[in-house]
N, C-alpha and C. Protein backbone atom coordinates (compact mmCIF):
# COMPACT_ATOMS: atom_id res chain seq x y z
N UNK A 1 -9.92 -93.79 18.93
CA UNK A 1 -9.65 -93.45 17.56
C UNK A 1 -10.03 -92.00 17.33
N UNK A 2 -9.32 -91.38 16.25
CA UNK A 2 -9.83 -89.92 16.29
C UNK A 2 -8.87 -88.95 16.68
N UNK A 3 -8.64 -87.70 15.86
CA UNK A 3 -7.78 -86.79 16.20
C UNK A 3 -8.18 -85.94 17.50
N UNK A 4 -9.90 -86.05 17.85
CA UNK A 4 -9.89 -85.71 18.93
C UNK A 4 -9.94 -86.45 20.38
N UNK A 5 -9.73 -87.56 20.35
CA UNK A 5 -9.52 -88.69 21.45
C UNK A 5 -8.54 -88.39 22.35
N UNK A 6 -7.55 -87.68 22.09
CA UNK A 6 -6.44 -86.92 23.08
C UNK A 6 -5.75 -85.82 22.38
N UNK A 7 -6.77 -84.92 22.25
CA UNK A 7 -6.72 -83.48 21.94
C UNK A 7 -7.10 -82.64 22.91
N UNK A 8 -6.91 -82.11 23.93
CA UNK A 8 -7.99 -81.18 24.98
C UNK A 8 -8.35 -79.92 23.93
N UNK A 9 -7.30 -79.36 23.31
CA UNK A 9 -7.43 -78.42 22.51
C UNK A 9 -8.95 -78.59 21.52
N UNK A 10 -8.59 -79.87 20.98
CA UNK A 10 -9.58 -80.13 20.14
C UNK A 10 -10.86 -79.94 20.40
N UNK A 11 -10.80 -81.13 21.30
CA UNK A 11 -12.41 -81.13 22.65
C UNK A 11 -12.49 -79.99 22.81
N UNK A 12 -12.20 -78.88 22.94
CA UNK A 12 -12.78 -77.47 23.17
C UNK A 12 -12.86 -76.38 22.19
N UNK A 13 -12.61 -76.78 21.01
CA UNK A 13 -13.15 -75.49 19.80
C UNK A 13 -12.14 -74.47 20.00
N UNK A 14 -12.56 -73.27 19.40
CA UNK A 14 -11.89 -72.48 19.21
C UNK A 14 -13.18 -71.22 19.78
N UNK A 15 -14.12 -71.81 20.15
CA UNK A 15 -15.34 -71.22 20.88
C UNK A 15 -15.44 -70.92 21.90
N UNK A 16 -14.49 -71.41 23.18
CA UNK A 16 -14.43 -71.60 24.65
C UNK A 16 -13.61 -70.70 25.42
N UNK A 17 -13.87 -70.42 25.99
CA UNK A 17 -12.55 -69.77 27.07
C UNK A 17 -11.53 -70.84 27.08
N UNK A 18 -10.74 -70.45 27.77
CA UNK A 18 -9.59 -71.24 27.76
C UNK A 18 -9.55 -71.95 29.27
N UNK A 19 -9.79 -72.91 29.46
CA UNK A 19 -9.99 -74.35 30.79
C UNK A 19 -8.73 -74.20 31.13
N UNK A 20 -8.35 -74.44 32.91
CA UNK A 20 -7.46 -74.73 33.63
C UNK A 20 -6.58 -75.87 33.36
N UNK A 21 -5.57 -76.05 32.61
CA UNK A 21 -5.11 -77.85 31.98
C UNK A 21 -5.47 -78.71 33.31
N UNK A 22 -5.09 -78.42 34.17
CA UNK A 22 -5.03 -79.56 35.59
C UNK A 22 -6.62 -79.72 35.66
N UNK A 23 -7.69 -79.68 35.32
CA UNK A 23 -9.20 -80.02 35.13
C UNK A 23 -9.55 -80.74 33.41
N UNK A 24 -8.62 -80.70 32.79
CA UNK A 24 -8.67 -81.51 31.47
C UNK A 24 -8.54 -82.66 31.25
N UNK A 25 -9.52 -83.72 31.50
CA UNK A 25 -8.81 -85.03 30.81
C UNK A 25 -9.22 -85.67 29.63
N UNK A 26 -8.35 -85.83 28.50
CA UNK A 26 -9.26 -86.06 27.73
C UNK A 26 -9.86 -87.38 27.20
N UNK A 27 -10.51 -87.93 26.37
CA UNK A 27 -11.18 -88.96 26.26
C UNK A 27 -10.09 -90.59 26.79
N UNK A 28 -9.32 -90.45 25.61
CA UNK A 28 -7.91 -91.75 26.09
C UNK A 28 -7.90 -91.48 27.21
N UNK A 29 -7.46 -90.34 27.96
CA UNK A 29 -6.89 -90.25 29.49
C UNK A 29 -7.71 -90.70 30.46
N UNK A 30 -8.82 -90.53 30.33
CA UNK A 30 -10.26 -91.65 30.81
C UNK A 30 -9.91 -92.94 30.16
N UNK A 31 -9.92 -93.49 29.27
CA UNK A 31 -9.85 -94.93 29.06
C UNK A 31 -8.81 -95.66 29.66
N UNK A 32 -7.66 -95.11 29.87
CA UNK A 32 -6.32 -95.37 30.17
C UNK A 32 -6.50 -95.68 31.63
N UNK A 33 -7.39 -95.52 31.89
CA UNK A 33 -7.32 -95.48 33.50
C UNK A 33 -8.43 -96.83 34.11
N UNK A 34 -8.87 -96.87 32.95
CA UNK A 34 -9.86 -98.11 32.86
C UNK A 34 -9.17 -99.28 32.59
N UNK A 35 -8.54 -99.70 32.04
CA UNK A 35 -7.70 -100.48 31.16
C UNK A 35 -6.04 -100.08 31.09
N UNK A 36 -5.70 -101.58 30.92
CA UNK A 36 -4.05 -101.37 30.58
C UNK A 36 -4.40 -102.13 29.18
N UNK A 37 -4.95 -102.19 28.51
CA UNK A 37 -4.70 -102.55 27.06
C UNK A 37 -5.65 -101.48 26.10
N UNK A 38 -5.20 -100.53 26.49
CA UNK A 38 -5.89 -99.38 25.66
C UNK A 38 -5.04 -98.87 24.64
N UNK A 39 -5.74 -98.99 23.00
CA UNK A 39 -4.63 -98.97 22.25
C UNK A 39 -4.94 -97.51 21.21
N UNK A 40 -4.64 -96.63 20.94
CA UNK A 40 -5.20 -95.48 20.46
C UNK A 40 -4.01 -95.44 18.58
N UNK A 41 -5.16 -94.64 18.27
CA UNK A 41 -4.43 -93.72 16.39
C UNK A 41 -5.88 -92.93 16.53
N UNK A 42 -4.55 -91.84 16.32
CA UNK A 42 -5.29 -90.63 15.89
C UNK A 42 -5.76 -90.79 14.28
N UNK A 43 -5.11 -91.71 13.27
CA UNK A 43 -5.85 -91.21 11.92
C UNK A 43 -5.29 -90.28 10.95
N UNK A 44 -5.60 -89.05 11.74
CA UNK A 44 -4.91 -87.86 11.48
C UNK A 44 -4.39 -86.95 12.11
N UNK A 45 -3.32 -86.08 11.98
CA UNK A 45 -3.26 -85.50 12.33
C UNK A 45 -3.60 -84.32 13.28
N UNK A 46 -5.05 -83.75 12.28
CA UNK A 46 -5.30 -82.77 12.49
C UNK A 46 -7.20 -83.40 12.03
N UNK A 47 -7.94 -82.27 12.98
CA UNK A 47 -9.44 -82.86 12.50
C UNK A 47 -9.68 -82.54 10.99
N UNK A 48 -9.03 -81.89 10.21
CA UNK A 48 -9.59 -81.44 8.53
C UNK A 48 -9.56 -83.31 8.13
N UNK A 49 -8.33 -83.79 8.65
CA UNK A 49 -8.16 -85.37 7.88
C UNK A 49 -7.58 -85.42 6.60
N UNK A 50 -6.55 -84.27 6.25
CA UNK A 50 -6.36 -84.28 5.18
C UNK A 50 -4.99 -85.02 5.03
N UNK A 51 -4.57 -86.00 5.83
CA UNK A 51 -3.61 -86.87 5.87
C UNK A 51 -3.91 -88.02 6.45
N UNK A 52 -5.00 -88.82 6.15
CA UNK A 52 -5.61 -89.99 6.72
C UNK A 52 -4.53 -91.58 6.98
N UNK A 53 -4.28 -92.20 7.98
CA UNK A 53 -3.31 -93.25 8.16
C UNK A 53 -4.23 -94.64 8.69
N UNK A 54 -4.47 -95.34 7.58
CA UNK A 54 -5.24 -96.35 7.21
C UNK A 54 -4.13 -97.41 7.93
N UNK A 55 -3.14 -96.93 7.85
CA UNK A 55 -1.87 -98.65 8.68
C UNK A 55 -1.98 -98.51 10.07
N UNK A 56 -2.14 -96.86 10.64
CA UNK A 56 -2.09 -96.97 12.10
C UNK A 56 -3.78 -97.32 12.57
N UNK A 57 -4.62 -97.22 11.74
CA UNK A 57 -5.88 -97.33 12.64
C UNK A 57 -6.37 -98.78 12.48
N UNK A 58 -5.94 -99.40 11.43
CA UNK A 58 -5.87 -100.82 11.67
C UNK A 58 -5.04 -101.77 12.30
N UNK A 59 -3.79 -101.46 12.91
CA UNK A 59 -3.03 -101.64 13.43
C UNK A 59 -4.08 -101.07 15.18
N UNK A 60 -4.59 -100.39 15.73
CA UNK A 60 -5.10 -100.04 16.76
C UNK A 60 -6.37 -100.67 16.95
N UNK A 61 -7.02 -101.05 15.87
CA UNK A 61 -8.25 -102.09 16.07
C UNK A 61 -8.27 -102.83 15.74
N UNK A 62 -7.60 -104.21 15.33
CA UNK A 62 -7.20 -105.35 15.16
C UNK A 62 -7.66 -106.35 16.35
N UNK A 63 -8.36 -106.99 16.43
CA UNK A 63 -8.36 -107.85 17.56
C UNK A 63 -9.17 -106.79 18.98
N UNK A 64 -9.72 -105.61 18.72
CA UNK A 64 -10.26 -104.44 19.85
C UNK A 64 -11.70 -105.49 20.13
N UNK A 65 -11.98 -105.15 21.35
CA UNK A 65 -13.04 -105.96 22.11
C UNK A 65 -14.22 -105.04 21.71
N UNK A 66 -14.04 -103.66 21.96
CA UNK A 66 -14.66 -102.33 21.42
C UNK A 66 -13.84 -101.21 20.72
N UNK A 67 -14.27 -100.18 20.21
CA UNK A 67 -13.48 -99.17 19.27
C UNK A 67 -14.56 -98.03 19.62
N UNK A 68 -13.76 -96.67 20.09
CA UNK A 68 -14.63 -95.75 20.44
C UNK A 68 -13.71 -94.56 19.45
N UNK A 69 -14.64 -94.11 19.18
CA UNK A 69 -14.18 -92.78 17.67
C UNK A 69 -14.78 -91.77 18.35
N UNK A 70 -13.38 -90.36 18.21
CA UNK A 70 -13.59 -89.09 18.32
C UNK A 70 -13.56 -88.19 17.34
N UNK A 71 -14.79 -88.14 16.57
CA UNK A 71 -14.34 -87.08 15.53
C UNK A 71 -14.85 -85.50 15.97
N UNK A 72 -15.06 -84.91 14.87
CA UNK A 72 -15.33 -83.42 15.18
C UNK A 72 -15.52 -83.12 13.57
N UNK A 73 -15.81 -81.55 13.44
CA UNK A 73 -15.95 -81.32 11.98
C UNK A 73 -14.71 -80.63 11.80
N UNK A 74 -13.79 -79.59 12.17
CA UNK A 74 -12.46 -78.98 12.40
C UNK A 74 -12.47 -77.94 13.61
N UNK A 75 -11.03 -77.27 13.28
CA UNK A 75 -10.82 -76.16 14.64
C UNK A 75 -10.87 -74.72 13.68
């Protein structure tokens, strides 16, 4: 869950040098590899959240065994 759960961009600020993509994986891309019933919503768009989607994130944790949230404060 979380706009930053498969963001690499995100996961790295606007603080960082800029990472090699082929060394990036981001949070989902780890879970995905754990599991074939890995079900993701971003929420929002963007980390501000100023378009929040209450149908897709209940729709993604419905029946979840666990629920792991990526937030952040923005970019």
């Amino acid at each position: 869950m979380g706009p930053f759960a498969d963001s690499a961009e995100a996961l790295f600020g606007s603080y960082t040098a800029t990472p090699d993509q082929q060394f990036i994986q981001t949070p989902l891309e780890g879970l995905r590899r754990l599991s074939d019933d890995t079900r993701y919503a971003a929420g929002c768009s963007e980390p501000l959240c100023s378009d929040y989607n209450a149908t897709l994130v209940k729709e993604a944790v419905v029946r979840a065994t666990f629920v792991i949230v990526c937030l952040g404060l923005s970019m």
